[in-house]
C-alpha atoms as a PDB file:
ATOM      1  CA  UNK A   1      -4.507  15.655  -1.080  1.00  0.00           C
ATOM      2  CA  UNK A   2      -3.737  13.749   2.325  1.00  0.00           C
ATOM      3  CA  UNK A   3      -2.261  15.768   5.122  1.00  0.00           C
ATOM      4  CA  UNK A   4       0.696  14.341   6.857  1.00  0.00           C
ATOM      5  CA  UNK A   5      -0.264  12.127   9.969  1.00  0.00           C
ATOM      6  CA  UNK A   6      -3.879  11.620   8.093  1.00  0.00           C
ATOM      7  CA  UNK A   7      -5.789   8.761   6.876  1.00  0.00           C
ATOM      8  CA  UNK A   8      -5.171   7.202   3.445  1.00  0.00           C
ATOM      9  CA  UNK A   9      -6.909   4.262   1.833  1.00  0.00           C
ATOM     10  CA  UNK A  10      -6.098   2.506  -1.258  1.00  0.00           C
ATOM     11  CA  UNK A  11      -9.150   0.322  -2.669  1.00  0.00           C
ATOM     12  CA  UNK A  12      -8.335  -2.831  -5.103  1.00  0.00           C
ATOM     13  CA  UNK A  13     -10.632  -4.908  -7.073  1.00  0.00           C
ATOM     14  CA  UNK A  14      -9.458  -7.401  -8.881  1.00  0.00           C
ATOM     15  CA  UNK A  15     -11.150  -9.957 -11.383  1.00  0.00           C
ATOM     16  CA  UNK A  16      -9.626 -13.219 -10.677  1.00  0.00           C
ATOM     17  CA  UNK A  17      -9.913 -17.175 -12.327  1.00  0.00           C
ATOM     18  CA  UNK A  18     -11.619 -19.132 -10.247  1.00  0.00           C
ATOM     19  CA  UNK A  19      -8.434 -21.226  -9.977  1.00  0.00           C
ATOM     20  CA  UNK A  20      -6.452 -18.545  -9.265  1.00  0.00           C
ATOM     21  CA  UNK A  21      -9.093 -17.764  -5.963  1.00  0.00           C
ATOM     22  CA  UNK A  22      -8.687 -21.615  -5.334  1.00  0.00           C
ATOM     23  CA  UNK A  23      -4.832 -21.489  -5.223  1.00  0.00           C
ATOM     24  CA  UNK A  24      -4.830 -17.931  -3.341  1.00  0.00           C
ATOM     25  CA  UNK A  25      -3.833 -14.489  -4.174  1.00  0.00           C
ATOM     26  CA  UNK A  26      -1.999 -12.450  -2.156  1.00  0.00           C
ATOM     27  CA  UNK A  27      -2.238  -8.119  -2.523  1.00  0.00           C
ATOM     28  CA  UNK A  28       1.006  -6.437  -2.220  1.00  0.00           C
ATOM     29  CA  UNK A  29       1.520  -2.414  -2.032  1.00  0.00           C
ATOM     30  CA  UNK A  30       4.561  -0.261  -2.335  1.00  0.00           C
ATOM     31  CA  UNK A  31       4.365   3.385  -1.715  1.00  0.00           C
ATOM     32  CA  UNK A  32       6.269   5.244  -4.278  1.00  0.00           C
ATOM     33  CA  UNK A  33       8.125   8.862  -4.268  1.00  0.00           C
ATOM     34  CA  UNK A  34       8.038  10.561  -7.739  1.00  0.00           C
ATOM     35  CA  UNK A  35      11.467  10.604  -7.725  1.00  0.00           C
ATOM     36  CA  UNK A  36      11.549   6.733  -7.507  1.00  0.00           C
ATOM     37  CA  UNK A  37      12.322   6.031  -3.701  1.00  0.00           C
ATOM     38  CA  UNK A  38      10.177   3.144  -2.265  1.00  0.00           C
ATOM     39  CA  UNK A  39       9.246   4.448   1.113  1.00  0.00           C
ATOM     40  CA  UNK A  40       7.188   1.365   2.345  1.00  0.00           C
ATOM     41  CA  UNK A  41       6.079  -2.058   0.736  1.00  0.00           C
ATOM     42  CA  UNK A  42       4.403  -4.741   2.654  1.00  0.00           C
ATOM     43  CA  UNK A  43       1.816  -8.005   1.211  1.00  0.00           C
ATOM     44  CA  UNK A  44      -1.242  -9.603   2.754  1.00  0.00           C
ATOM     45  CA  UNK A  45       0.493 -12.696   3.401  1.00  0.00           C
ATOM     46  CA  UNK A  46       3.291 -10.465   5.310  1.00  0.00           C
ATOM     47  CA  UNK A  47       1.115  -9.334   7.250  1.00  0.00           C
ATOM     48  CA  UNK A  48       0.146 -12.879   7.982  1.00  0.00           C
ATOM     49  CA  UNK A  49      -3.677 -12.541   6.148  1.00  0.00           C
ATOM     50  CA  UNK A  50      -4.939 -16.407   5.195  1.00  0.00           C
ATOM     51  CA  UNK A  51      -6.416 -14.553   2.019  1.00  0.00           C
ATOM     52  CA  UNK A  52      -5.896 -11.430   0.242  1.00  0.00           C
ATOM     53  CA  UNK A  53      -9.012 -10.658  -1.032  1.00  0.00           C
ATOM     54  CA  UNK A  54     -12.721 -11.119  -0.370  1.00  0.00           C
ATOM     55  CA  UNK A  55     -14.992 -11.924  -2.789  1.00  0.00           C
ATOM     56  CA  UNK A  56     -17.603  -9.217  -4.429  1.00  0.00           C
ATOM     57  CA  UNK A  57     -19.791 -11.538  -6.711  1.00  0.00           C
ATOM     58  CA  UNK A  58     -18.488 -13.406  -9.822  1.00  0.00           C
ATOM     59  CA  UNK A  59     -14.816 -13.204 -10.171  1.00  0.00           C
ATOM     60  CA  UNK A  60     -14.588 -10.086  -8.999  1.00  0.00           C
ATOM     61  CA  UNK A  61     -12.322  -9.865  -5.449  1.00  0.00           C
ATOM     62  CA  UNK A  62     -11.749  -6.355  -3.032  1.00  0.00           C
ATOM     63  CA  UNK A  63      -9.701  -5.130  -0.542  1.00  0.00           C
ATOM     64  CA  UNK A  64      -8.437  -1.953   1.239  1.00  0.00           C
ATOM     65  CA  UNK A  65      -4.758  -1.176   2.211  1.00  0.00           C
ATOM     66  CA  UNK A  66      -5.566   1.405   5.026  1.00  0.00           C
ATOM     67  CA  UNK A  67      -2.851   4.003   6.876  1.00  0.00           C
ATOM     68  CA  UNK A  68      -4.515   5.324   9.611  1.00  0.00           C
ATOM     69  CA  UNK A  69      -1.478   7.880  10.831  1.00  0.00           C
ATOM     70  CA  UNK A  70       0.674   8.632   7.700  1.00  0.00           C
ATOM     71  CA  UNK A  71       4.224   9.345   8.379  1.00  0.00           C
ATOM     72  CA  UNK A  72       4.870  10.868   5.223  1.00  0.00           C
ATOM     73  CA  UNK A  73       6.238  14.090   4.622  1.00  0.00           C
ATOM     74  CA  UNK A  74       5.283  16.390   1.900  1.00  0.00           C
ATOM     75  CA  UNK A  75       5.540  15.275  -1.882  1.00  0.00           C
ATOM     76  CA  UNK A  76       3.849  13.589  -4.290  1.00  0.00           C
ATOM     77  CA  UNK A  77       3.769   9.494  -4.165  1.00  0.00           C
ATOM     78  CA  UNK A  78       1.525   6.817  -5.707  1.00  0.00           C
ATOM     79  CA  UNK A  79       1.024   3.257  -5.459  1.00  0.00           C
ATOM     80  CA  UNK A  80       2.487   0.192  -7.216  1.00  0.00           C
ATOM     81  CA  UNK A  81       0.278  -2.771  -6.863  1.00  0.00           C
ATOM     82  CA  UNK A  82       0.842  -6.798  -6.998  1.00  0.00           C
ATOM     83  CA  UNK A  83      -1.152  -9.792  -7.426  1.00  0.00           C
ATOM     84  CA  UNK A  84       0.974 -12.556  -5.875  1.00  0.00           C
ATOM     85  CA  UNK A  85       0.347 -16.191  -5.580  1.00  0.00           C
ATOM     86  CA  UNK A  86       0.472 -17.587  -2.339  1.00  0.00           C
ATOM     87  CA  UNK A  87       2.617 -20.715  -2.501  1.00  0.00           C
ATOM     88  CA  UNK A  88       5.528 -19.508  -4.768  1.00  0.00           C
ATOM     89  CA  UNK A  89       7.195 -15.805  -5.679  1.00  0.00           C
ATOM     90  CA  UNK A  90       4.865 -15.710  -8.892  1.00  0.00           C
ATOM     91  CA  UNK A  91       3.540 -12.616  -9.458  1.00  0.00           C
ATOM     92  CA  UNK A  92       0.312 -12.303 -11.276  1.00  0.00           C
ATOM     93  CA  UNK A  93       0.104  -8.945 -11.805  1.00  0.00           C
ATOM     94  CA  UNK A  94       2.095  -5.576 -11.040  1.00  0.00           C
ATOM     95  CA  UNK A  95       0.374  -1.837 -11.510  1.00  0.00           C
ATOM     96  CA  UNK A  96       3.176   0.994 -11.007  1.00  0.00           C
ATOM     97  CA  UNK A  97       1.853   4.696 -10.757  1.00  0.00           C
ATOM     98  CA  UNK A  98      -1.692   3.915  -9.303  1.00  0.00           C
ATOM     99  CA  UNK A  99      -3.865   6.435  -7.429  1.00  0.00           C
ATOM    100  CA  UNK A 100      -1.517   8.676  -7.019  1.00  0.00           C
ATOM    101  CA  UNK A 101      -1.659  11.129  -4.283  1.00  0.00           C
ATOM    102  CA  UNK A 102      -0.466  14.583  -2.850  1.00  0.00           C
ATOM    103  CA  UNK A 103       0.855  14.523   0.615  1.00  0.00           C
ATOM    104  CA  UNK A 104       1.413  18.195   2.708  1.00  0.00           C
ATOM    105  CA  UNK A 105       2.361  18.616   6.158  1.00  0.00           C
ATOM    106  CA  UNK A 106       2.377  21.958   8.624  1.00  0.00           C
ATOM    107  CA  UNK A 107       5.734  21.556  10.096  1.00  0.00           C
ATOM    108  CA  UNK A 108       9.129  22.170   9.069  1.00  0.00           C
ATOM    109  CA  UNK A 109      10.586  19.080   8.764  1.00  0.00           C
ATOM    110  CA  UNK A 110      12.506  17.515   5.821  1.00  0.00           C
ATOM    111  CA  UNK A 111      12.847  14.190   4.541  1.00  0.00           C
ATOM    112  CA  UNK A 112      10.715  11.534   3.715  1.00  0.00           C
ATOM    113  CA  UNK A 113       8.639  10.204   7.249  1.00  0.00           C
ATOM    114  CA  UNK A 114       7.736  12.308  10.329  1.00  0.00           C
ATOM    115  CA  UNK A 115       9.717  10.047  12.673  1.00  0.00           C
ATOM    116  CA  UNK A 116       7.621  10.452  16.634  1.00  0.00           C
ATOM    117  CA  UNK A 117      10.859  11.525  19.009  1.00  0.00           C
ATOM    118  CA  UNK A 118      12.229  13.395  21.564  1.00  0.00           C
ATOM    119  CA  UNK A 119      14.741  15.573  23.197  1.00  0.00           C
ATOM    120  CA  UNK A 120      16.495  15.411  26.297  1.00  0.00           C
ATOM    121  CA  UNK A 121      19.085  17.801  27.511  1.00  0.00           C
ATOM    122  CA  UNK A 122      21.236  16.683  30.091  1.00  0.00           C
END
């Protein structure tokens, strides 16, 4: 269970060729809704990473797609997960329906983010 506005990390390890580490791999994430609605997706190389993993030993290669201040309201979501190449829209490898997770808030709110606002009244 992760409480709205919490932390959440997702760890990947991947074993990888050693021409596949050569030609680069890139980690992409999409955070799923049970009901099917992708609420975020975003890659390593989007986010403008040289590499998307780091190496562990052998062929084995990690990394962590961290939230620190989840938006998400209350429902239940997991992960689908991508091994992309870096120089052409080849994917690797796709997991749907990893880690998945539990997500309650306090408030009253509906929908699917806690969106920061305001009010005025003038």
């Amino acid at each position: 269970r992760v409480d709205s506005g919490g932390w959440l990390e997702l760890r990947v390890v991947a074993e990888l060729t050693d021409a596949a580490w050569h030609e680069g791999v890139h980690l992409g994430v999409l955070i799923v809704r049970n009901d099917a609605v992708w609420c975020f997706g975003v890659s390593t190389k989007m986010d403008g990473m040289t590499s998307g993993f780091h190496s562990l030993g052998g062929n084995s290669y990690g990394a962590s797609f961290i939230v620190d201040d989840l938006p998400l309201l209350s429902g239940q979501y997991s992960f689908t997960v991508a091994l992309m190449d870096d120089r052409s829209p080849l994917i690797y490898d796709t997991r749907a329906g990893v880690a998945p997770f539990t997500v309650r808030h306090a408030g009253k709110e509906v929908g699917l983010a806690r969106i920061s606002h305001r009010w005025e009244l003038k």
